[in-house]
Protein backbone atom coordinates (compact mmCIF):
# COMPACT_ATOMS: atom_id res chain seq x y z
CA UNK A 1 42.22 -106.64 45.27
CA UNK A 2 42.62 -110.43 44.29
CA UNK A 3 46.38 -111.31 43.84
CA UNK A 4 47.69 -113.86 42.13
CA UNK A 5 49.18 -117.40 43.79
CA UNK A 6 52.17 -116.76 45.60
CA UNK A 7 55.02 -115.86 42.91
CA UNK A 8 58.53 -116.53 43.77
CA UNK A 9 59.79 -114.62 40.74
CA UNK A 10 57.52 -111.25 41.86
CA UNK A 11 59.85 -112.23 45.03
CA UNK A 12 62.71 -111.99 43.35
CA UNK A 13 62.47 -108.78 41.60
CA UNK A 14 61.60 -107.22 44.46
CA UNK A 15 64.62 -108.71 45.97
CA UNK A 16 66.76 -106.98 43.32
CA UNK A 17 65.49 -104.20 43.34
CA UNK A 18 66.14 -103.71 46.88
CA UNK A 19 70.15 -104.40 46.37
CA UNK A 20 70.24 -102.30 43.72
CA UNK A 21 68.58 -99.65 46.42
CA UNK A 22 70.84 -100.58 49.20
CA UNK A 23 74.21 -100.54 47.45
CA UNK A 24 73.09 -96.83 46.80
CA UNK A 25 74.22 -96.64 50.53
CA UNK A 26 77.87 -96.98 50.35
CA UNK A 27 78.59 -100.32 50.93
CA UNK A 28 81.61 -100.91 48.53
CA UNK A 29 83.27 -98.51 50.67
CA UNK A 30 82.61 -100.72 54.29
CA UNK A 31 84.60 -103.74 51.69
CA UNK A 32 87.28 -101.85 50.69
CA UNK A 33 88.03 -100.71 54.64
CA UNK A 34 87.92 -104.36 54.79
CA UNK A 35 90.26 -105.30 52.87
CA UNK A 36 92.71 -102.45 54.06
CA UNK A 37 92.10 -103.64 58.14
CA UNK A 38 92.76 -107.66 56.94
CA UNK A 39 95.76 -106.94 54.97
CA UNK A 40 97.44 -104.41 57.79
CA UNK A 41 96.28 -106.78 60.47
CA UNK A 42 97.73 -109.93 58.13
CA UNK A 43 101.83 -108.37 58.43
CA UNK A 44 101.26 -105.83 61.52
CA UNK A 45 103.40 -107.36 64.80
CA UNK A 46 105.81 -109.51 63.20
CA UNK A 47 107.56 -110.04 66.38
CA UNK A 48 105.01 -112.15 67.46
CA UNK A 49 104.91 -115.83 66.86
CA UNK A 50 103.24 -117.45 63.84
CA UNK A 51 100.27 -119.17 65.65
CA UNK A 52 99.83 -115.72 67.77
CA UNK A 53 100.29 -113.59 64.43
CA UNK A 54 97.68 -116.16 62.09
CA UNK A 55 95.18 -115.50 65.12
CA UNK A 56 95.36 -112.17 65.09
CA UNK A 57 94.29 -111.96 61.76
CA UNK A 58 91.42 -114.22 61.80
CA UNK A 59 90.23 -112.32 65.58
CA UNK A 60 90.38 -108.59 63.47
CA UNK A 61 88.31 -110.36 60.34
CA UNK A 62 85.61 -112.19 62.15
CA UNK A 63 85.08 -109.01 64.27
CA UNK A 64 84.71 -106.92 61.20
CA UNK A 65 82.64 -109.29 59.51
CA UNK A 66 80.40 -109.33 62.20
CA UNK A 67 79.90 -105.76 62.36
CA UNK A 68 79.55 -106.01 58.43
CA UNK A 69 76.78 -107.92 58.67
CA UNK A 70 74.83 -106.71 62.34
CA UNK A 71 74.76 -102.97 61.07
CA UNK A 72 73.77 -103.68 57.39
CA UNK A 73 71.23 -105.98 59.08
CA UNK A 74 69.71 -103.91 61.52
CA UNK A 75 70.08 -100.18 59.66
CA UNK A 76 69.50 -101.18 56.15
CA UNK A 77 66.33 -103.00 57.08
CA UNK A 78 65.60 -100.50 59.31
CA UNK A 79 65.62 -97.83 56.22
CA UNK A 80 63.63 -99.75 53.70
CA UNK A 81 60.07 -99.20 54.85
CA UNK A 82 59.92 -95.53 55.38
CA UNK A 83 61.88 -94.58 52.72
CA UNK A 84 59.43 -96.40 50.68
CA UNK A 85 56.67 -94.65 51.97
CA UNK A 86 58.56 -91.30 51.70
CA UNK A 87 59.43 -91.81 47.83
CA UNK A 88 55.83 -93.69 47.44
CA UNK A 89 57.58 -96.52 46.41
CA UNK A 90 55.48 -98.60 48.59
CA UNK A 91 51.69 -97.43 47.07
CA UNK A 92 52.95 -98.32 43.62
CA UNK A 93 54.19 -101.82 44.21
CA UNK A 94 50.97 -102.45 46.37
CA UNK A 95 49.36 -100.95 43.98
CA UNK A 96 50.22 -103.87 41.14
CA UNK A 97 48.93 -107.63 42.21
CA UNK A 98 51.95 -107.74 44.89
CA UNK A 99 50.40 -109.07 48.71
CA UNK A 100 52.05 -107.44 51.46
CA UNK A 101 53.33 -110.42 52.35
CA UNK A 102 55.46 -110.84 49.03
CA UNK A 103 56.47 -107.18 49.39
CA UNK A 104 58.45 -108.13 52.93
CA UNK A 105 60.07 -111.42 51.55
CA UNK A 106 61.30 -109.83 48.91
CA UNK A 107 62.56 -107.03 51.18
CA UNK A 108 64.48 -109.17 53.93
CA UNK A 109 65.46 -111.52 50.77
CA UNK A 110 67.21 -108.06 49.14
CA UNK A 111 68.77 -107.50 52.87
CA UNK A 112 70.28 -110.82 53.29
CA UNK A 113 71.42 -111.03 48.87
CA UNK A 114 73.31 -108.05 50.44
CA UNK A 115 74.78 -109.49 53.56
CA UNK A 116 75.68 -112.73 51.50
CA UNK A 117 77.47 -111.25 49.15
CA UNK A 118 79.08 -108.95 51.04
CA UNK A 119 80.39 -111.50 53.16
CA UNK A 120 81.02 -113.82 50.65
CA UNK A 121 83.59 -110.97 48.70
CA UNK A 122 84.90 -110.25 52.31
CA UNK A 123 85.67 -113.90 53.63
CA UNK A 124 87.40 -114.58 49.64
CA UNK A 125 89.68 -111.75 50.48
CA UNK A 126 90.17 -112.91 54.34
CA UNK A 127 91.21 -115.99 52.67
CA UNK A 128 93.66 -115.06 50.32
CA UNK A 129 95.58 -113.09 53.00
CA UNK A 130 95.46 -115.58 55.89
CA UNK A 131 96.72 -118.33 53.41
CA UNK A 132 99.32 -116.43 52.05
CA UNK A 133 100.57 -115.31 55.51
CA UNK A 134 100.02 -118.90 56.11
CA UNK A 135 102.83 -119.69 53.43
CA UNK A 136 104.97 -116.94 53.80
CA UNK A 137 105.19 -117.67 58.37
CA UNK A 138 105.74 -121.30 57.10
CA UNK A 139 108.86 -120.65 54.90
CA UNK A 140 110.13 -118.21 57.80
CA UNK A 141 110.19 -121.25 60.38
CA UNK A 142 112.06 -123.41 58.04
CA UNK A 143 114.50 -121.13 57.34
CA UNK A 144 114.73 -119.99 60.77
CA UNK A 145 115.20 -123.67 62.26
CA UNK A 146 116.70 -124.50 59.30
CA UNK A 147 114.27 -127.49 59.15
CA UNK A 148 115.25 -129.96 56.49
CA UNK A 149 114.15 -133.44 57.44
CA UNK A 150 110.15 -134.30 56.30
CA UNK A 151 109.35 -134.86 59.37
CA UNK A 152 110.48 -131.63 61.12
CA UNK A 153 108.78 -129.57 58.15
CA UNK A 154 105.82 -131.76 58.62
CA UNK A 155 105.63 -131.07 62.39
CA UNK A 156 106.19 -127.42 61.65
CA UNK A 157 103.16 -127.33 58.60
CA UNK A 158 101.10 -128.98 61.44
CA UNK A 159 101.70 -125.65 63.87
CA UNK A 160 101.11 -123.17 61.65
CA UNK A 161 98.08 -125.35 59.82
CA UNK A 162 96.29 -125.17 63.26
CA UNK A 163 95.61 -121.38 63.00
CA UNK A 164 95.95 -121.54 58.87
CA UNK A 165 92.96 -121.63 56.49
CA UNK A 166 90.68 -124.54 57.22
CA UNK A 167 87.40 -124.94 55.74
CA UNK A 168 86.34 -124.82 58.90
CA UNK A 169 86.57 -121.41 58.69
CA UNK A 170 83.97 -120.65 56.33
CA UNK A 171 81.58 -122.70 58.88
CA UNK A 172 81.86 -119.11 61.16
CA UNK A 173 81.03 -117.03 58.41
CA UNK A 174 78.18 -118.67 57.86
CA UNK A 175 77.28 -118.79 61.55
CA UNK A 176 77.46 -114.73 61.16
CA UNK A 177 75.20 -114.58 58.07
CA UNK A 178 72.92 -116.65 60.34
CA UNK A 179 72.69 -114.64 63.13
CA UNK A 180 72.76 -111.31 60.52
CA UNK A 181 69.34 -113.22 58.60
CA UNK A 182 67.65 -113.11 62.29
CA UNK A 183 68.87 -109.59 63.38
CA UNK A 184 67.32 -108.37 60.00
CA UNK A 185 64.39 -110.40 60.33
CA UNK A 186 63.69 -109.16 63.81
CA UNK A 187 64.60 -105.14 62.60
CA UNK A 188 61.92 -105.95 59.85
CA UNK A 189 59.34 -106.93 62.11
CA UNK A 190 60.40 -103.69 64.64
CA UNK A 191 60.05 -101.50 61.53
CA UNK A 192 56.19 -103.18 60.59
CA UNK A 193 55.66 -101.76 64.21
CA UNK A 194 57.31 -98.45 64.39
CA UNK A 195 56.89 -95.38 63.28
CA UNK A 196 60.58 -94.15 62.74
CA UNK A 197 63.70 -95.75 61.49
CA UNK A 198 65.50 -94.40 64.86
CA UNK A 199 63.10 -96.19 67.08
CA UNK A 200 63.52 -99.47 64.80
CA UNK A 201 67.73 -99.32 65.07
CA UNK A 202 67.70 -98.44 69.17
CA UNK A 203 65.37 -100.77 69.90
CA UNK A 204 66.77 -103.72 67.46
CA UNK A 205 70.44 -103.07 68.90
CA UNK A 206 68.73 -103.01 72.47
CA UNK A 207 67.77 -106.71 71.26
CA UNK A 208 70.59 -107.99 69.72
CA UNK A 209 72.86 -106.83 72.84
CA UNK A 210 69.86 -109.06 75.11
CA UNK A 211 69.59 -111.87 72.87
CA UNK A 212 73.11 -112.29 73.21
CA UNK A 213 73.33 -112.83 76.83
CA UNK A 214 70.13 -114.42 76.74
CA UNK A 215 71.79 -117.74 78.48
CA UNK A 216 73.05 -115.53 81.29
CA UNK A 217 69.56 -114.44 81.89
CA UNK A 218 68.07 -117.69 81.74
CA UNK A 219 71.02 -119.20 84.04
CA UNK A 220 70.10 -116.06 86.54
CA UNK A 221 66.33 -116.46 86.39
CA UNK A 222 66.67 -120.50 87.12
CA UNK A 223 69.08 -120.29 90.22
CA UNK A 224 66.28 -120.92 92.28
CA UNK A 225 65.92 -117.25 93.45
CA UNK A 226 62.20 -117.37 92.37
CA UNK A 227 59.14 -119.45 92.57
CA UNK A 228 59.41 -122.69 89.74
CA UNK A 229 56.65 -121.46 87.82
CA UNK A 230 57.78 -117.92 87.84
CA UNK A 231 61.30 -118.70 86.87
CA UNK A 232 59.92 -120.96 83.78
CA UNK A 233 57.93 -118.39 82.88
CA UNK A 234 60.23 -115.74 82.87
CA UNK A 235 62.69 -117.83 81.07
CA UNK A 236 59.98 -118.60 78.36
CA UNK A 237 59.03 -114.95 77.93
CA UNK A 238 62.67 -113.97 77.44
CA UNK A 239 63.12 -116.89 74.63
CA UNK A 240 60.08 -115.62 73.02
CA UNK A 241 60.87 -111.67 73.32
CA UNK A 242 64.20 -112.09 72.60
CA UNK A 243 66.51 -114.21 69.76
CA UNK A 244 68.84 -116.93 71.52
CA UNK A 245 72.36 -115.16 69.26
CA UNK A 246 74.34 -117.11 71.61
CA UNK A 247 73.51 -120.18 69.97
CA UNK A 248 75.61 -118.43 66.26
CA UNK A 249 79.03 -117.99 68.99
CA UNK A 250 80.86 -120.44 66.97
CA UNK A 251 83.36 -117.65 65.79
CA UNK A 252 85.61 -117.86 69.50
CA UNK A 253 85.74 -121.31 68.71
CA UNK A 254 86.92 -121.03 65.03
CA UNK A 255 89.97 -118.42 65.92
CA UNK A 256 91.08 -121.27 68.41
CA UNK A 257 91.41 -123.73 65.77
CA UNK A 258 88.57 -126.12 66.90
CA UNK A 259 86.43 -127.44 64.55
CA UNK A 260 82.56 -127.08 64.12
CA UNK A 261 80.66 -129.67 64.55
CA UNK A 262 78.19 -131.10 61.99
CA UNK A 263 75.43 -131.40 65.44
CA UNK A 264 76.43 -127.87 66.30
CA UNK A 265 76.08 -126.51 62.05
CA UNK A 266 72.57 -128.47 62.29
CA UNK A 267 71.68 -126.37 65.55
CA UNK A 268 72.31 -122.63 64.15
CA UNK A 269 70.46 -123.68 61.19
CA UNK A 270 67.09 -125.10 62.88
CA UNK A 271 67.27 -121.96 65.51
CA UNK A 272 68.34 -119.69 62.72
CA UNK A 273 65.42 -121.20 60.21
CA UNK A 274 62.59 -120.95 63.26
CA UNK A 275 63.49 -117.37 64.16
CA UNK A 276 62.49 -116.31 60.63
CA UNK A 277 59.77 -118.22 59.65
CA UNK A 278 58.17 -116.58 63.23
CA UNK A 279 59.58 -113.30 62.77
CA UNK A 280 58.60 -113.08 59.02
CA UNK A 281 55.33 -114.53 60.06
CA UNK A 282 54.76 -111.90 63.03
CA UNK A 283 55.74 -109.02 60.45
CA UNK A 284 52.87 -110.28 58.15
CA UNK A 285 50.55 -109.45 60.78
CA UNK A 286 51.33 -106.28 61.60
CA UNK A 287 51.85 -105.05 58.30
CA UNK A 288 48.19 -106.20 57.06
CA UNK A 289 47.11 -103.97 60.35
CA UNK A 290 49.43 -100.94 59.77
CA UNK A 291 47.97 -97.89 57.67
CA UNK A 292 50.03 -96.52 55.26
């Protein structure tokens, strides 16, 4: 059948569509057990100090906005092709002037709508606790030192500002919607392969865990332990088979109050931007081949 030039807006619906699909899976509930973990890891252990306690809180969000975002990835892509081939979902849209390659985009595209928002909602509400546990640690020091020259408050706005709510903050959640647009780009591609959503999630988690100690590899296959050509070539073959997620470990970084660098923003987005044009690209080809 002869389609039509490539439509972003046939794209987009079937981007929407596939939210509306996925949010049949429960994922309000995964925000509002969220919310509950911030806010009891936000005033849990007063006894520890303020920089200790605002760290705390930003270690126990990242980590659950990580899993947020790697599990959505990885099992709600992992979902969307067979259960549109077991609801026949899939021969009707093919069946209208919709190229299998428009039917993917808008797939992943519903996947990461999902994961953005999602983490969007999630980081608002990370926030709005760390900042008001930001305030309410601040006006506990003052009272407690009974700080009332400028300059001692200033010093003491300074401490607590270190580990408070910076904008660089937001820079690590978008290093985790990165990394969770390549994990879901890579499940896609795994699920254009296989033939079960089991065999999609094992092996895609299998990946993830290798991709992220990918430089550990490389580093082991390059201490001279092997022939030059063999240890380039195993290093290439691993940077091909495998995403480099190392490269999105900004979040350590955040929770210690350094700041991202602009270089370091522009590398996650090049590596995160090259993974999915080849993995979207690579699930293309395999999904012309596959027989439904």
């Amino acid at each position: 059948m002869t389609h039509r030039s490539f439509s972003p807006a046939r794209i987009w619906t079937l981007a929407t569509a596939t939210v509306t699909q996925l949010v049949r899976m429960k994922i309000l509930a995964f925000l509002l057990v969220f919310c509950v973990i911030v806010v009891a890891a936000g005033f849990a252990f007063p006894v520890m100090n303020p920089e200790q306690q605002l760290k705390l809180l930003k270690d126990v969000s990242f980590g659950a906005l990580q899993v947020f975002s790697i599990v959505i990835g990885i099992v709600a892509t992992a979902l969307l092709l067979p259960r549109d081939l077991e609801d026949r979902t899939l021969y009707t849209i093919l069946a209208k002037p919709v190229p299998r390659y428009e039917y993917l985009l808008g797939k992943l595209l519903g996947v990461l709508l999902l994961i953005g928002a999602g983490l969007v909602i999630m980081d608002a509400a990370f926030s709005v606790i760390l900042w008001l546990r930001e305030k309410l640690l601040l006006s506990q020091m003052i009272a407690a030192l009974n700080a009332q020259r400028p300059e001692d408050i200033a010093q003491l706005e300074g401490i607590v500002a270190k580990q408070g709510l910076t904008w660089n903050l937001h820079l690590g959640v978008l290093a985790i919607f990165l990394k969770a647009s390549v994990v879901s780009a890579l499940a896609l591609m795994i699920s254009c392969l296989a033939s079960s959503t089991l065999f999609t999630v094992v092996i895609t988690f299998c990946i993830v865990i290798i991709g992220h100690g990918q430089g550990l590899l490389r580093e082991y296959f390059l201490q001279g332990k092997m022939t030059a050509v063999l240890e380039q070539s195993l290093s290439a073959l691993l940077a091909i088979l495998t995403p480099d997620l190392g490269v999105f470990d900004v979040v350590e970084n955040v929770i210690q109050g350094e700041v991202v660098t602009w270089a370091a923003t522009q590398v996650m987005l090049g590596t995160a931007a090259m993974y999915l044009v080849g993995y979207c690209v690579v699930s293309h080809l395999l999904f012309v081949e596959k027989e439904l």
